[in-house]
Protein backbone atom coordinates (compact mmCIF):
# COMPACT_ATOMS: atom_id res chain seq x y z
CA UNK A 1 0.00 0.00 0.00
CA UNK A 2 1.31 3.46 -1.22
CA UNK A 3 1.36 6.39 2.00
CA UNK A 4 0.16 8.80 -0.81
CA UNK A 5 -3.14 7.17 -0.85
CA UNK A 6 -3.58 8.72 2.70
CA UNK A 7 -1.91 11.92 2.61
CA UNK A 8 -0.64 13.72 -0.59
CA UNK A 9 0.60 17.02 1.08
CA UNK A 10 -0.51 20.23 2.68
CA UNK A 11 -0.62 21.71 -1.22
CA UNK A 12 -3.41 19.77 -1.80
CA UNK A 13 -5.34 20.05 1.33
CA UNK A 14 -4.70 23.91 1.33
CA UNK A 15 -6.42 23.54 -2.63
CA UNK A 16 -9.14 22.16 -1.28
CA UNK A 17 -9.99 24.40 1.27
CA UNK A 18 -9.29 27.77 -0.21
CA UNK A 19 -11.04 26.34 -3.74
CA UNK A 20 -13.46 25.28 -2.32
CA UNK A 21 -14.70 27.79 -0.49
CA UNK A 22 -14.56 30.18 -3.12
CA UNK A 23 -16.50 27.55 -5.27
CA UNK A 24 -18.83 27.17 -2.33
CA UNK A 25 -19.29 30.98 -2.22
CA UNK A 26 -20.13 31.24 -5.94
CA UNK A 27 -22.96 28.44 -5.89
CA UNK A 28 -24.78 30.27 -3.33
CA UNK A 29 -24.52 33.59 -5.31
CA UNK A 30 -25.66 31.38 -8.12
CA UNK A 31 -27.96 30.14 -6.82
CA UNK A 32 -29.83 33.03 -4.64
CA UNK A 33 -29.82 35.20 -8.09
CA UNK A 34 -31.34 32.23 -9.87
CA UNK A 35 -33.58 31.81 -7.90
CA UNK A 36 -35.51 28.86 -5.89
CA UNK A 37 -36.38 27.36 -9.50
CA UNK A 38 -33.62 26.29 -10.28
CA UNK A 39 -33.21 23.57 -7.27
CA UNK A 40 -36.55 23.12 -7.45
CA UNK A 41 -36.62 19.47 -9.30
CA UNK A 42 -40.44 19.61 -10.69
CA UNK A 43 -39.22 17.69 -14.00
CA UNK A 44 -36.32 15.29 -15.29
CA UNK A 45 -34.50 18.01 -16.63
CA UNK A 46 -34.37 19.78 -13.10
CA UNK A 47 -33.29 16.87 -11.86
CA UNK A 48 -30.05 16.57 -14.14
CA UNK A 49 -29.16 20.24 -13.56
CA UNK A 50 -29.27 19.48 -9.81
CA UNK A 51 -27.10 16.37 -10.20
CA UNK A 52 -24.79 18.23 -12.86
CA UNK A 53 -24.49 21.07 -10.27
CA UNK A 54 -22.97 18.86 -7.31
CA UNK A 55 -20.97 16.98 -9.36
CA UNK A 56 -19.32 20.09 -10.90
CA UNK A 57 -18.87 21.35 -7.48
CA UNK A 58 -16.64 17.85 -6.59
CA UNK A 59 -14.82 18.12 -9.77
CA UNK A 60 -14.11 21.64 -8.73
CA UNK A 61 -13.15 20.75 -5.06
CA UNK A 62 -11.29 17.53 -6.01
CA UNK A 63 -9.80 17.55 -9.23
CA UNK A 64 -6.54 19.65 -9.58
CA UNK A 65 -7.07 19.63 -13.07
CA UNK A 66 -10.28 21.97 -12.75
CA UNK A 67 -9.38 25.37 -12.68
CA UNK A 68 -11.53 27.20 -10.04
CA UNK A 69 -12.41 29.72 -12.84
CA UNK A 70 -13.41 26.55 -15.27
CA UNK A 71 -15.48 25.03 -12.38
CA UNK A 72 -16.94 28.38 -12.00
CA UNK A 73 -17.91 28.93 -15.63
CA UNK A 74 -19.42 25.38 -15.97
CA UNK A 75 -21.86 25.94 -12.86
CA UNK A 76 -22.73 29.28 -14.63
CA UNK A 77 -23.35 28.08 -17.68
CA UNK A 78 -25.59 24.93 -16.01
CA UNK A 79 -27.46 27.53 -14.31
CA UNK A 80 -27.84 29.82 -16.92
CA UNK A 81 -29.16 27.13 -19.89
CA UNK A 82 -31.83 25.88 -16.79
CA UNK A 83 -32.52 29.43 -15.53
CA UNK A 84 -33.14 30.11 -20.00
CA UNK A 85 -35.23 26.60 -20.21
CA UNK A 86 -37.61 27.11 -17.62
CA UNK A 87 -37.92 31.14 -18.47
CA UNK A 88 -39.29 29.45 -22.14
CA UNK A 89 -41.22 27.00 -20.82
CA UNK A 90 -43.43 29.68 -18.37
CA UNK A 91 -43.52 31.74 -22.45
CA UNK A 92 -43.88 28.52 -24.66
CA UNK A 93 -46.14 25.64 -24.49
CA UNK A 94 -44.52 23.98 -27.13
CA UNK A 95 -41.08 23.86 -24.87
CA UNK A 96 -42.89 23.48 -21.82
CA UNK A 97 -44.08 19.84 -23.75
CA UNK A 98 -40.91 19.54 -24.83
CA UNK A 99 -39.36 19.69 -21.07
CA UNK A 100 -41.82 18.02 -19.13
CA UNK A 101 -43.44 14.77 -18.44
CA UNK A 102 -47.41 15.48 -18.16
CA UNK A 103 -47.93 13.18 -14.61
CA UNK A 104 -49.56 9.64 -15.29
CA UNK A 105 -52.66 8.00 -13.01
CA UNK A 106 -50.84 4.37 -12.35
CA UNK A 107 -54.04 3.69 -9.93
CA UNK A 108 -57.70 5.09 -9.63
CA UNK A 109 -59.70 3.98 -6.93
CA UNK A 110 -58.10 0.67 -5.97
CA UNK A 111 -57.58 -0.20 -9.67
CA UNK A 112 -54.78 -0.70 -11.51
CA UNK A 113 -54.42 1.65 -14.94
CA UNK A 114 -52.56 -1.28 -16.42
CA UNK A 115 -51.86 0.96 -19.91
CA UNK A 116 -50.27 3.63 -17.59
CA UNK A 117 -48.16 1.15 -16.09
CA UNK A 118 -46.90 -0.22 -19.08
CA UNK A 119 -45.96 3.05 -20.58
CA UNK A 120 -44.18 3.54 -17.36
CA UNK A 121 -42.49 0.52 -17.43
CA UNK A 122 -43.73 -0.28 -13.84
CA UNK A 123 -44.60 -3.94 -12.99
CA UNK A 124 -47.82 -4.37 -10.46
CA UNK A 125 -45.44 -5.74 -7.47
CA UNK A 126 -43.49 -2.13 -7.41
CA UNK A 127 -46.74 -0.26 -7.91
CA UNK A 128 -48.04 -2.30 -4.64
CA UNK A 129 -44.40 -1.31 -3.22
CA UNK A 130 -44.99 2.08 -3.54
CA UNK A 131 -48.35 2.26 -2.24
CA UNK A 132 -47.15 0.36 1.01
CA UNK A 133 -44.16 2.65 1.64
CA UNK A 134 -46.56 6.10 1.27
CA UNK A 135 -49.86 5.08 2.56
CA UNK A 136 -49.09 1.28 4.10
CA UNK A 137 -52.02 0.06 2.80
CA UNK A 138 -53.43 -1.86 -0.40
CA UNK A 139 -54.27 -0.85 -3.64
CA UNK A 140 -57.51 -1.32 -3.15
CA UNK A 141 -57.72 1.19 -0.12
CA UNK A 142 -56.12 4.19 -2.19
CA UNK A 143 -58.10 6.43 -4.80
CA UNK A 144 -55.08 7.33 -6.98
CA UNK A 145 -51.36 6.38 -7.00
CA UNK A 146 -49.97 9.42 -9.42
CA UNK A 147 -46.23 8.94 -11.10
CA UNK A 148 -45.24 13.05 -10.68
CA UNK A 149 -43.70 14.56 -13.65
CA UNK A 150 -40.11 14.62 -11.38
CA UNK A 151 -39.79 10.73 -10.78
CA UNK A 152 -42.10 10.53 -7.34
CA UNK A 153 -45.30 9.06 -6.29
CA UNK A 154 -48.25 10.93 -4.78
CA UNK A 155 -50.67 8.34 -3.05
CA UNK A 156 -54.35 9.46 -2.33
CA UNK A 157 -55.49 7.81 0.39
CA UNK A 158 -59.79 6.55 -0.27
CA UNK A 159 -62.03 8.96 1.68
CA UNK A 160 -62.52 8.86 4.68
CA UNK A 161 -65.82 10.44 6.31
CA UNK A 162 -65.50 14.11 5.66
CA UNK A 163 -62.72 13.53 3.42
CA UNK A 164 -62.54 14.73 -0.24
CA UNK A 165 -63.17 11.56 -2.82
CA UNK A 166 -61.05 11.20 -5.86
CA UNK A 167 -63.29 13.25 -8.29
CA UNK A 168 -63.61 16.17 -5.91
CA UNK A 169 -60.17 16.37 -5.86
CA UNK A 170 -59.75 17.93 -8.95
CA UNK A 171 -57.55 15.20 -10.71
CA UNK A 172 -58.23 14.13 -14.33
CA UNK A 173 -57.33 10.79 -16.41
């Protein structure tokens, strides 16, 4: 075992630190002028920007390669094409189709939307999963099980007395 894998030098620690704060710094001022939006992971592609984003940051903090001002310039420039996507897709409803995933009814009132689950590429067993984990109950005691346009699962719970029932919720096939 090499002793470099433990300890490489203080040059490389001090890197770190100083780099790294300053790349810390400039994601927050990124990010506040940005605004919430851009963390905000409502679709896919918010989702990617978020993941690009930290791993930029690492490459930044732990790559000697990447120049602070590089690092810098690439979470800019992530920022900036989101911050322009979204901006078009509150203007445009052609890119707002073209960004985001309409959400899809996998269950409606204890039944299955087996179409929905096959577009989804969802079997039964992790559609039961999912229902367990949010509302631990059955299927068949949940009004809707809704895939969200960002990747998560809303489960209705069935009315209860003085509860709302599916249709006066508001949701559509």
């Amino acid at each position: 075992m090499s002793a470099d894998m433990f300890f490489q030098g203080w040059s490389g620690i001090l890197r770190v630190l100083v780099v790294g704060a300053l790349a810390y710094v400039a994601m927050v001022l990124f990010l506040r002028v940005s605004g919430k939006r851009t963390l905000a992971k409502l679709n896919a592609f918010d989702l990617v920007v978020t993941v690009a984003l930290g791993s930029t940051l690492a490459s930044i903090l732990l790559s000697s390669s990447v120049a602070l001002a590089e690092g810098v310039a690439a979470m800019l420039t992530l920022i900036g094409c989101q911050y322009i996507v979204a901006w078009s897709s509150v203007r445009s409803r052609r890119v707002a189709r073209l960004v985001r995933s309409e959400p899809t009814l996998l269950l409606r009132d204890g039944e299955i939307c087996e179409r929905a689950l096959r577009e989804c590429r969802m079997t039964e067993a992790e559609l039961r999963t999912v229902v367990r984990s949010n509302a631990n109950a059955e299927p068949s005691e949940v009004a809707a099980v809704i895939l969200e346009s960002d990747g998560s699962f809303s489960v209705i719970p069935s009315p209860e007395e003085g509860r709302a029932s599916f249709a006066e919720t508001g949701l559509r096939l």
